[in-house]
PDB file of N, CA and C in Angstrom:
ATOM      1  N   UNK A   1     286.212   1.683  84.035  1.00  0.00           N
ATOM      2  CA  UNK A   1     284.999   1.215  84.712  1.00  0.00           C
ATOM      3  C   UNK A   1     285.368   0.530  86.026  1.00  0.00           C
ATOM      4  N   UNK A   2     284.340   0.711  86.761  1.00  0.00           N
ATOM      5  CA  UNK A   2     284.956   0.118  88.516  1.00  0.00           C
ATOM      6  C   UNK A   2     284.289  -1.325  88.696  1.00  0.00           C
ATOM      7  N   UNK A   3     284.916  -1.957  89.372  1.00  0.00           N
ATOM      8  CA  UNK A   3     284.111  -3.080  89.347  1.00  0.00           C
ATOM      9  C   UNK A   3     282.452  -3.319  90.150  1.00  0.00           C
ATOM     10  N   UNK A   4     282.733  -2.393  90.783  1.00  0.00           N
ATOM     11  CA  UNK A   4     280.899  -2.463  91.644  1.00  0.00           C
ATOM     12  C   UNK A   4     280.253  -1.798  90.203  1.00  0.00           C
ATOM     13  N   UNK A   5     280.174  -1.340  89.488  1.00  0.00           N
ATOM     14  CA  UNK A   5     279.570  -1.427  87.657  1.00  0.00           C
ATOM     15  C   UNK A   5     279.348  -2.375  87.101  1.00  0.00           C
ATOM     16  N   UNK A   6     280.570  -3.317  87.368  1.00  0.00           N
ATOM     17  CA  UNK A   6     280.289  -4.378  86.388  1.00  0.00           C
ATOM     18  C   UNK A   6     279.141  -5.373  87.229  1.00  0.00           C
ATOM     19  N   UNK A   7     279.385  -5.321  88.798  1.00  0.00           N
ATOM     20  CA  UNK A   7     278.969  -6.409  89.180  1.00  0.00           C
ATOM     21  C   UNK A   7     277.338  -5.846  89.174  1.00  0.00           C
ATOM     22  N   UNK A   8     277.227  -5.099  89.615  1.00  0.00           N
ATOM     23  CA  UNK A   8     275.755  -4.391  89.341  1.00  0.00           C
ATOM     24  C   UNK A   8     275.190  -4.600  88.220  1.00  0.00           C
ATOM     25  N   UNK A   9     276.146  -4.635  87.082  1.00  0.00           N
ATOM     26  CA  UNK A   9     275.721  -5.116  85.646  1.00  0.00           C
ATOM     27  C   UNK A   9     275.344  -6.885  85.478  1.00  0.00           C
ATOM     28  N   UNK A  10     275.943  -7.065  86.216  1.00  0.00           N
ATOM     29  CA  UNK A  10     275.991  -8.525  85.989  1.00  0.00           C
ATOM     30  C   UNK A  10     274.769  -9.358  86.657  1.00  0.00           C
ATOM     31  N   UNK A  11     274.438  -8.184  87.697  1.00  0.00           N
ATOM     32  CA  UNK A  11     273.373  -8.899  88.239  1.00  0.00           C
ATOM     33  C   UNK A  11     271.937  -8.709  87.644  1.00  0.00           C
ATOM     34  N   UNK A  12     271.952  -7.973  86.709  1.00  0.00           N
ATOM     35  CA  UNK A  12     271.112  -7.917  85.610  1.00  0.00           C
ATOM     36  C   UNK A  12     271.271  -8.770  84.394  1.00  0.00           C
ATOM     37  N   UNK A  13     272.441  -9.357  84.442  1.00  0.00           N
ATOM     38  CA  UNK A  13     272.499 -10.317  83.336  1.00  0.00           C
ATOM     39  C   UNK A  13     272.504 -11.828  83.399  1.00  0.00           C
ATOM     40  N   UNK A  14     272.132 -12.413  82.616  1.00  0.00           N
ATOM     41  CA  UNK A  14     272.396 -13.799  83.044  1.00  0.00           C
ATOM     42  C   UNK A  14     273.541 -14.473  83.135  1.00  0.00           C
ATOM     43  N   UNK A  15     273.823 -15.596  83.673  1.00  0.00           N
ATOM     44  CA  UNK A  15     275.165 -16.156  84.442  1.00  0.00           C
ATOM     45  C   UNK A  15     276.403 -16.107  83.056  1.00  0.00           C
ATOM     46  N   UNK A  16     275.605 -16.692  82.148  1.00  0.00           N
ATOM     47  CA  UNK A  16     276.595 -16.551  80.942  1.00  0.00           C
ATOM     48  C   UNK A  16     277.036 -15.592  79.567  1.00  0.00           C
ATOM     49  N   UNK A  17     276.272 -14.285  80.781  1.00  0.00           N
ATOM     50  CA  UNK A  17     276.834 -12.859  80.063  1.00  0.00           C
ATOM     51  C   UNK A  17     277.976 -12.406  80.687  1.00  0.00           C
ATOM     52  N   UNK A  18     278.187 -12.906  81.934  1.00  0.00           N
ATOM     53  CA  UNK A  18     279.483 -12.030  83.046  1.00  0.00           C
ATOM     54  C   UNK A  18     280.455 -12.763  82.493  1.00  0.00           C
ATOM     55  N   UNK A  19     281.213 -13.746  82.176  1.00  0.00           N
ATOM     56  CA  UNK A  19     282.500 -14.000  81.313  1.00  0.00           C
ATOM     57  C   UNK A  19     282.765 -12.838  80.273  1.00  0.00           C
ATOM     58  N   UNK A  20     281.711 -12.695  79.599  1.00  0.00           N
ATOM     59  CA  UNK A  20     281.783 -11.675  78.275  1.00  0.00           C
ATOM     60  C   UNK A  20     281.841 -10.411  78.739  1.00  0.00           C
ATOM     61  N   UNK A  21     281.496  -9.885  79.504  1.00  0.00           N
ATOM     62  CA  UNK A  21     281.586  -8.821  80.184  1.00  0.00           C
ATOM     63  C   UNK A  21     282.961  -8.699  80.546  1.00  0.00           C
ATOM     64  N   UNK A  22     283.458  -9.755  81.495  1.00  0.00           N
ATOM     65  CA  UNK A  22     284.844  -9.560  82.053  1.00  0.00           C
ATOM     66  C   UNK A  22     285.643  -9.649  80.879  1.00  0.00           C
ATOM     67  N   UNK A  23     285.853  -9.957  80.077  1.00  0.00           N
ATOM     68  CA  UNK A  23     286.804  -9.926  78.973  1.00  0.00           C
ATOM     69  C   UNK A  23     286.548  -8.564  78.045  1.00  0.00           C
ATOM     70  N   UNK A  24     285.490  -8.176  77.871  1.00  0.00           N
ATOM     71  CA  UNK A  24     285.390  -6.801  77.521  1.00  0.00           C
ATOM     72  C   UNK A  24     286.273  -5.820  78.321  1.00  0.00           C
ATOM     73  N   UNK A  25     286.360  -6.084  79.426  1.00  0.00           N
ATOM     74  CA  UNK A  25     287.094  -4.882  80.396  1.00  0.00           C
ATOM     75  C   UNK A  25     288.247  -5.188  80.373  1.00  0.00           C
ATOM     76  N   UNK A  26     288.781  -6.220  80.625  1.00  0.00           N
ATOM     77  CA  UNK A  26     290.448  -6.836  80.465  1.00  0.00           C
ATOM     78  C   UNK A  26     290.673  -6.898  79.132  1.00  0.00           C
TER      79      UNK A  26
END
């Protein structure tokens, strides 16, 4: 997954879903 995905994702999520997100990928 590329990171303009995640961040696009993230901006649909709330602030304290993107930690969980980033550790899903790493």
């Amino acid at each position: 997954m590329r990171i303009e995905l995640v961040i696009s994702r993230a901006k649909q999520l709330p602030e304290g879903a993107v930690p969980a997100l980033e550790k899903e990928l790493i």
